[in-house]
C-alpha atoms as a PDB file:
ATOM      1  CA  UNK A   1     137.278 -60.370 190.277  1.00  0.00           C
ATOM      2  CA  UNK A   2     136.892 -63.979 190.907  1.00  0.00           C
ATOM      3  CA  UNK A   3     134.613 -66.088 188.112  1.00  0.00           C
ATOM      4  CA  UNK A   4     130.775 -66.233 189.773  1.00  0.00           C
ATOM      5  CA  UNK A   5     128.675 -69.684 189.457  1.00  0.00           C
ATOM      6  CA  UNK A   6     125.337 -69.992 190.444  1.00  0.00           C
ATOM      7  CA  UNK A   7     124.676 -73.881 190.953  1.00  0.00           C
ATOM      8  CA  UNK A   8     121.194 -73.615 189.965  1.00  0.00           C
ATOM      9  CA  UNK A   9     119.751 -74.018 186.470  1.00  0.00           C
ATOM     10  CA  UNK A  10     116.617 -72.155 188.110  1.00  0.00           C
ATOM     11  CA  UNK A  11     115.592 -69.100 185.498  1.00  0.00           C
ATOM     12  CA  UNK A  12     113.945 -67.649 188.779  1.00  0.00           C
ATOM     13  CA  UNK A  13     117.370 -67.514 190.473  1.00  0.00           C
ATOM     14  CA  UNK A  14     119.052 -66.842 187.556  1.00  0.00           C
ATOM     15  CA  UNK A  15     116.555 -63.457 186.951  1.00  0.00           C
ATOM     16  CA  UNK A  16     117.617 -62.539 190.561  1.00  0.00           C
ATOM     17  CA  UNK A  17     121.005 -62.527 190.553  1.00  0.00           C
ATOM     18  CA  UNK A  18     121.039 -60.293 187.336  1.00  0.00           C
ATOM     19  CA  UNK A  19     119.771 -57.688 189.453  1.00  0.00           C
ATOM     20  CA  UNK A  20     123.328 -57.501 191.082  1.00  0.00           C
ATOM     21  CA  UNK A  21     124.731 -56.930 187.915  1.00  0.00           C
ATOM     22  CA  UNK A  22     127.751 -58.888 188.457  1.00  0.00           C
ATOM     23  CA  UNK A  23     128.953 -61.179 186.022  1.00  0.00           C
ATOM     24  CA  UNK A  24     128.190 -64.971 186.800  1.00  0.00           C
ATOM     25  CA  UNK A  25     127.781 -68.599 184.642  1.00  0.00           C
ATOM     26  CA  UNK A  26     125.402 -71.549 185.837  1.00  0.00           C
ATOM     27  CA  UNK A  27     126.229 -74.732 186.521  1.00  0.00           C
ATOM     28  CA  UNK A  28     124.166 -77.473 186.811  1.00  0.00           C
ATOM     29  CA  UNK A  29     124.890 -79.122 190.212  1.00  0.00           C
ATOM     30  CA  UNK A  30     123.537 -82.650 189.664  1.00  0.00           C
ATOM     31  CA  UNK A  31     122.213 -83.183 193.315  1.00  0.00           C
ATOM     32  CA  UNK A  32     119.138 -85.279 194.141  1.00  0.00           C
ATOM     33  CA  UNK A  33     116.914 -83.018 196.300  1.00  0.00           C
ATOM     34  CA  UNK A  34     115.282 -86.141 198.069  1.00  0.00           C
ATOM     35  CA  UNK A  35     113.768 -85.175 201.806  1.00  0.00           C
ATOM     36  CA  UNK A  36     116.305 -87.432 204.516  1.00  0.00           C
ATOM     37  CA  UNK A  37     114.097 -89.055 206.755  1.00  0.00           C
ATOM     38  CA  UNK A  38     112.914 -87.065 209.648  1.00  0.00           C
ATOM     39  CA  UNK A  39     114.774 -83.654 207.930  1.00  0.00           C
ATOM     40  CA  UNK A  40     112.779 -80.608 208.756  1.00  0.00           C
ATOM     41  CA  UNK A  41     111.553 -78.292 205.705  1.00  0.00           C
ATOM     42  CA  UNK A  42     114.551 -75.740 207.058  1.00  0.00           C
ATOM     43  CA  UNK A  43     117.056 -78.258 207.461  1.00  0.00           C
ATOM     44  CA  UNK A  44     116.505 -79.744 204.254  1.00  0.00           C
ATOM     45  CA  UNK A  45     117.118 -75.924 202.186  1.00  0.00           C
ATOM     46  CA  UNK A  46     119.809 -75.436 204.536  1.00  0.00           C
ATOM     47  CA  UNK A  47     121.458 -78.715 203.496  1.00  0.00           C
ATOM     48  CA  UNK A  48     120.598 -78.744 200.182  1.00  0.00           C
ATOM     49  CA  UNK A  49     122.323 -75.188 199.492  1.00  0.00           C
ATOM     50  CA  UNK A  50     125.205 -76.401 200.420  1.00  0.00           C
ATOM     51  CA  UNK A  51     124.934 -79.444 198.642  1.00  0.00           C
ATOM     52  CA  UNK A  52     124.485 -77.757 195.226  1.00  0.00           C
ATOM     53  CA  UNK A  53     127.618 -75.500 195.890  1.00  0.00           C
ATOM     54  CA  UNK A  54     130.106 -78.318 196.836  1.00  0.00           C
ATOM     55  CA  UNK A  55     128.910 -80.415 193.869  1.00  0.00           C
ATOM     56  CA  UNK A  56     129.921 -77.400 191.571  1.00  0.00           C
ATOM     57  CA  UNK A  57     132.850 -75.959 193.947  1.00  0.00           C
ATOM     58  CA  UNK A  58     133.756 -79.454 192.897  1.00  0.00           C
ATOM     59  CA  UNK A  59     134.791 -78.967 189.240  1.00  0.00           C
ATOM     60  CA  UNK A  60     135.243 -75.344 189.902  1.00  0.00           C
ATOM     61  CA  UNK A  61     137.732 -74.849 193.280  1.00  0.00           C
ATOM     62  CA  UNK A  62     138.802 -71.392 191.993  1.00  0.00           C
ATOM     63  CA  UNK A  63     135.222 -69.860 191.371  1.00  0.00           C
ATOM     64  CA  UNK A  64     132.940 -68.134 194.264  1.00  0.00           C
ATOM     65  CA  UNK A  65     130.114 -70.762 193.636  1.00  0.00           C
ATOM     66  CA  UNK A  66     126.612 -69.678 195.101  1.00  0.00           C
ATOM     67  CA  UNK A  67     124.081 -72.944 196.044  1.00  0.00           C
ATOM     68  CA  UNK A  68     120.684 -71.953 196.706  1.00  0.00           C
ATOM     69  CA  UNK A  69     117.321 -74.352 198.101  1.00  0.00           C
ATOM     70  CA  UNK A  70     113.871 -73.052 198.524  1.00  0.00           C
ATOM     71  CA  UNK A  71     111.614 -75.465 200.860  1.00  0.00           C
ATOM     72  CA  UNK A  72     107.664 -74.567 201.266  1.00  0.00           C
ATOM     73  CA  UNK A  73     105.768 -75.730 203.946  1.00  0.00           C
ATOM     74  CA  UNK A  74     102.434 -75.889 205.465  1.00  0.00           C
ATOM     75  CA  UNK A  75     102.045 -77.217 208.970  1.00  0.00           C
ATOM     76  CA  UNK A  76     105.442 -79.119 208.253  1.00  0.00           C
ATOM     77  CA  UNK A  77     104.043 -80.786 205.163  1.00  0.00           C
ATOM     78  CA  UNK A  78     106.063 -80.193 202.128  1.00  0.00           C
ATOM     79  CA  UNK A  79     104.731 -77.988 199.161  1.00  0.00           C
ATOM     80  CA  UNK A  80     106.259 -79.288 196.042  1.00  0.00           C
ATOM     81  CA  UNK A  81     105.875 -77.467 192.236  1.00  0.00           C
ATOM     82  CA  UNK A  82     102.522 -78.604 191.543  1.00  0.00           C
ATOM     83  CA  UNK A  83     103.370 -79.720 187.970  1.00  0.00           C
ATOM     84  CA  UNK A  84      99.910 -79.825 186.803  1.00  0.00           C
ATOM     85  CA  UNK A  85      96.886 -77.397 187.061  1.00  0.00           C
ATOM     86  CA  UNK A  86      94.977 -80.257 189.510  1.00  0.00           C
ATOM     87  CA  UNK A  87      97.611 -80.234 191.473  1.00  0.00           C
ATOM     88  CA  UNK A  88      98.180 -76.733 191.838  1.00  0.00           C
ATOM     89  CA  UNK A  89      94.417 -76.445 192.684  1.00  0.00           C
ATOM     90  CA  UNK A  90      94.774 -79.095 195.278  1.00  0.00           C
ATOM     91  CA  UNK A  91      97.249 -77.125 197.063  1.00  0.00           C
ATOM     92  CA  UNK A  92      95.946 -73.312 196.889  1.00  0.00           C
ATOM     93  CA  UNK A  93      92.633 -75.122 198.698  1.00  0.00           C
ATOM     94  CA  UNK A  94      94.755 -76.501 201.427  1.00  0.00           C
ATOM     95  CA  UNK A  95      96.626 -72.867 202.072  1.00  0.00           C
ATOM     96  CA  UNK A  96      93.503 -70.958 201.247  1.00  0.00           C
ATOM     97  CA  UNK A  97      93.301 -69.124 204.636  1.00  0.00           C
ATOM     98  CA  UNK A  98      96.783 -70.248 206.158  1.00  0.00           C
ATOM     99  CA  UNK A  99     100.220 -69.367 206.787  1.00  0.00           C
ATOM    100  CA  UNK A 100     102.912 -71.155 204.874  1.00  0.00           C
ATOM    101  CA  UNK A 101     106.889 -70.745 205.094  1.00  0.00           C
ATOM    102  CA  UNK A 102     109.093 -70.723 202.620  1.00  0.00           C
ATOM    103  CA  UNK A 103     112.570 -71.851 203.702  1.00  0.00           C
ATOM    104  CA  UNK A 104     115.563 -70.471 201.818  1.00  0.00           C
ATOM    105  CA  UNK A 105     119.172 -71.775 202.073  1.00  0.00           C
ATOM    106  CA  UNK A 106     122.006 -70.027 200.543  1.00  0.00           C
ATOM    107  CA  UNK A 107     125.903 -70.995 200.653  1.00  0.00           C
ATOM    108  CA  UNK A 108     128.865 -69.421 199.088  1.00  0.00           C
ATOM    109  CA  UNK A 109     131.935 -71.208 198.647  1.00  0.00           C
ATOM    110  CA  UNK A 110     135.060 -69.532 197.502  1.00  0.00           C
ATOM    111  CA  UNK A 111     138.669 -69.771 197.992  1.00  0.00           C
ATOM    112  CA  UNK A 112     139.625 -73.419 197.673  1.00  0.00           C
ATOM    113  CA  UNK A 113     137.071 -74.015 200.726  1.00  0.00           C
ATOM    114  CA  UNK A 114     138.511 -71.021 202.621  1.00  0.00           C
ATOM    115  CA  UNK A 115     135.630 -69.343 202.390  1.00  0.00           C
ATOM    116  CA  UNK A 116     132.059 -70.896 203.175  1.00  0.00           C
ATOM    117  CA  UNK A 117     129.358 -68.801 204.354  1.00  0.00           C
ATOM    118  CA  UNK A 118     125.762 -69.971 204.899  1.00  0.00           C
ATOM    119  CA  UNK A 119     122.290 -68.198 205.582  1.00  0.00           C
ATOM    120  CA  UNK A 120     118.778 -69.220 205.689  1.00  0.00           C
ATOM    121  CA  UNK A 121     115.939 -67.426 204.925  1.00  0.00           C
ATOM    122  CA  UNK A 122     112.483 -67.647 206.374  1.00  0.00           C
ATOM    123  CA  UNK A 123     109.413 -66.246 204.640  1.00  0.00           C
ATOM    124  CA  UNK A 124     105.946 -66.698 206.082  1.00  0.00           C
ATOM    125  CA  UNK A 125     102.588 -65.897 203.305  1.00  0.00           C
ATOM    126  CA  UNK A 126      99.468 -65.685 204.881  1.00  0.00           C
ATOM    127  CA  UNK A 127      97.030 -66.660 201.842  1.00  0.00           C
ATOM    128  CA  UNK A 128      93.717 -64.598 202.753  1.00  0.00           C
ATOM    129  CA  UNK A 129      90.608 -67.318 202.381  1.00  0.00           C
ATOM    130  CA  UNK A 130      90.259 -67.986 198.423  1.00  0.00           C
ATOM    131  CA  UNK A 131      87.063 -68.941 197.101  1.00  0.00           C
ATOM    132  CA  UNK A 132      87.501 -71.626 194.694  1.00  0.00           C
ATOM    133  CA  UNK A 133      86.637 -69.583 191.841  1.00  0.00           C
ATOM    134  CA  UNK A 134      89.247 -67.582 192.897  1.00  0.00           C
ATOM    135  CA  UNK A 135      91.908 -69.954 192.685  1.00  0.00           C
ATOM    136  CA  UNK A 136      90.213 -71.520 189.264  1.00  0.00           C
ATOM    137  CA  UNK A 137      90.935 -68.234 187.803  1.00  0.00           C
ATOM    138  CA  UNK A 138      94.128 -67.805 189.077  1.00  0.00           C
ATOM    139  CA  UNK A 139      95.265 -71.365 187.627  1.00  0.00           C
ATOM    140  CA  UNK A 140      94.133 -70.335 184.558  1.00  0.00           C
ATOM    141  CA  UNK A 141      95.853 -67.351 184.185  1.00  0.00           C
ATOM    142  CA  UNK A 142      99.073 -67.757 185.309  1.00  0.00           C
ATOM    143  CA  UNK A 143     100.490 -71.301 184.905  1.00  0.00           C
ATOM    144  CA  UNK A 144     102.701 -71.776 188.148  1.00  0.00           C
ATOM    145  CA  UNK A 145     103.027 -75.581 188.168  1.00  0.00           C
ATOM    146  CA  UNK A 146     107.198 -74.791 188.448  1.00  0.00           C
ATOM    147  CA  UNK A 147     106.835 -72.672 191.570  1.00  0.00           C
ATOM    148  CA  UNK A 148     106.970 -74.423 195.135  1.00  0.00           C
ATOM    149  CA  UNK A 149     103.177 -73.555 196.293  1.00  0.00           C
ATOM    150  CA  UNK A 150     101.683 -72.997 192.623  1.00  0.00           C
ATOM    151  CA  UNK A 151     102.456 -69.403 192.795  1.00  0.00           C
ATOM    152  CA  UNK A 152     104.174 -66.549 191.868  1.00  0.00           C
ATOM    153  CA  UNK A 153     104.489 -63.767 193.987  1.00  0.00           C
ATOM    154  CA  UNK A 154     106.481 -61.845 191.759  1.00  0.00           C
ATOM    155  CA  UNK A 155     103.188 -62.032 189.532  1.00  0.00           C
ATOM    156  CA  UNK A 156      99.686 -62.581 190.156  1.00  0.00           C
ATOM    157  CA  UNK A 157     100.464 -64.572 192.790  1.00  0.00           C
ATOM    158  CA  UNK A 158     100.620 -61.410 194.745  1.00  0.00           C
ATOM    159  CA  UNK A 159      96.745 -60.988 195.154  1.00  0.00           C
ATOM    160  CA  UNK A 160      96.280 -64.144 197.129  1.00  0.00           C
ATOM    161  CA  UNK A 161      97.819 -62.959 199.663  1.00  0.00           C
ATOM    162  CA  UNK A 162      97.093 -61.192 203.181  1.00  0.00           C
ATOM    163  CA  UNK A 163     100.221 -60.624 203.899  1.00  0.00           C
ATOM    164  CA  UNK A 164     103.910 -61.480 203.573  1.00  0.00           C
ATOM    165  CA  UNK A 165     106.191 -61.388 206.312  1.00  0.00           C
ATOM    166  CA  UNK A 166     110.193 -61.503 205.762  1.00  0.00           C
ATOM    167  CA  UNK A 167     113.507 -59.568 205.905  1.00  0.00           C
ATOM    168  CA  UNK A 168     114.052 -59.820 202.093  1.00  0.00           C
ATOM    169  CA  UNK A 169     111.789 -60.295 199.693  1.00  0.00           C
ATOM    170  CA  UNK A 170     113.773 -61.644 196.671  1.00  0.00           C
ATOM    171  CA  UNK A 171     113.908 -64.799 199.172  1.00  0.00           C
ATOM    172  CA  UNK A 172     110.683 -65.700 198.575  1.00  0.00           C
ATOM    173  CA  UNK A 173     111.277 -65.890 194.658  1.00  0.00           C
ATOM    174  CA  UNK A 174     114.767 -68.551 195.480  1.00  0.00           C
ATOM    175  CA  UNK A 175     117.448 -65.851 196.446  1.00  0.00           C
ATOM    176  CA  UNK A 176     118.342 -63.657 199.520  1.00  0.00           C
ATOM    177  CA  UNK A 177     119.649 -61.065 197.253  1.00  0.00           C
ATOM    178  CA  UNK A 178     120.520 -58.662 200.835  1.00  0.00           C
ATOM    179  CA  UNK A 179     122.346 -61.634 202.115  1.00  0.00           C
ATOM    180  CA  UNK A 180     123.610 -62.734 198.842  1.00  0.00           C
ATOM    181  CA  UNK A 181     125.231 -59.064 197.917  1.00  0.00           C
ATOM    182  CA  UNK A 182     127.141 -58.682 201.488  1.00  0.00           C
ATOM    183  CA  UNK A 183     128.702 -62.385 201.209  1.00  0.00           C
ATOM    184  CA  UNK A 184     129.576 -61.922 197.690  1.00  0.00           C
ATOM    185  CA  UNK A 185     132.005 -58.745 198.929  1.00  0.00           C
ATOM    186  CA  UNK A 186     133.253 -60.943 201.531  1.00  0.00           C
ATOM    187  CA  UNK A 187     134.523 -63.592 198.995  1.00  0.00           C
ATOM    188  CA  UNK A 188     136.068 -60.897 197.292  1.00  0.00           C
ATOM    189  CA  UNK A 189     133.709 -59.677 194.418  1.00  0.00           C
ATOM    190  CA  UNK A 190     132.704 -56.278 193.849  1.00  0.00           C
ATOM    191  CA  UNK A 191     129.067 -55.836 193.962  1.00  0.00           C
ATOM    192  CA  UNK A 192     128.158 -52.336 193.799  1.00  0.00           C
END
């Protein structure tokens, strides 16, 4: 089986693709994740996937090298990791009651460039209204200044939510796992 690299120093994505119990490194991939001007939240995962797998496909031409990009966004606005508890606050107030998409890019490059496959992932969350209490609590409790949002859905995150709406869940953590497995066997790996 070929070597696996996931370009991603993410512990999220890292966490995922355990679950496919194939056996993979990480490689940092050294790309600036700067919005282009005018780029659209999907466009920019989309572009940035692929960015993170050529940088590593780079030093590694023989490897199946996975890139993955998560983009949130509210009304087209951006939703970075909040880094701080105001912050994260700030931005469970402005979703409290709204819908919010999280935009996942994936590419896998294998084969010398052969092989490039690409998929992105839409999630929508509809936050249910959150008192501020609510979210005060919830910052509190669990710290998820790293997370785009300032949430974790595999965690608490969960109860601020009305509903979620998407073809594969493990997207809206950073990896489209369904997507993921499937072009992973078609670049040769065995993924049971």
């Amino acid at each position: 089986m070929p070597e696996i690299i996931l370009a991603s120093t993410s512990s999220y994505r890292r966490t995922l693709l355990e679950r496919l119990r194939v056996p993979f490194s990480t490689v940092a991939p050294g790309v600036r994740e700067d919005a282009r001007a005018g780029e659209l939240p999907a466009d920019r995962a989309a572009r940035l996937s692929l960015e993170k797998a050529q940088a590593v496909a780079k030093l590694h031409p023989d490897a199946v090298v996975i890139g993955s990009d998560q983009v949130a966004a509210h009304e087209q606005r951006v939703l970075h990791k909040p880094l701080d508890p105001a912050r994260c606050r700030e931005q469970l107030r402005a979703v409290s009651g709204a819908r919010v998409r999280f935009h996942t890019g994936c590419a896998v490059l294998a084969g010398r460039g052969a092989i490039r496959l690409m998929h992105l992932d839409t999630t929508t969350v509809v936050f249910r209204r959150l008192e501020m209490q609510e979210i005060e609590r919830y910052v509190e409790t669990e710290r998820a200044l790293d997370c785009a949002g300032g949430f974790r859905a595999e965690g608490l995150g969960i109860a601020l939510f009305e509903r979620i709406e998407s073809i594969d869940p493990t997207a809206l953590i950073g990896l489209p796992l369904i997507w993921l497995a499937e072009a992973l066997r078609r670049a040769g790996c065995r993924v049971p």
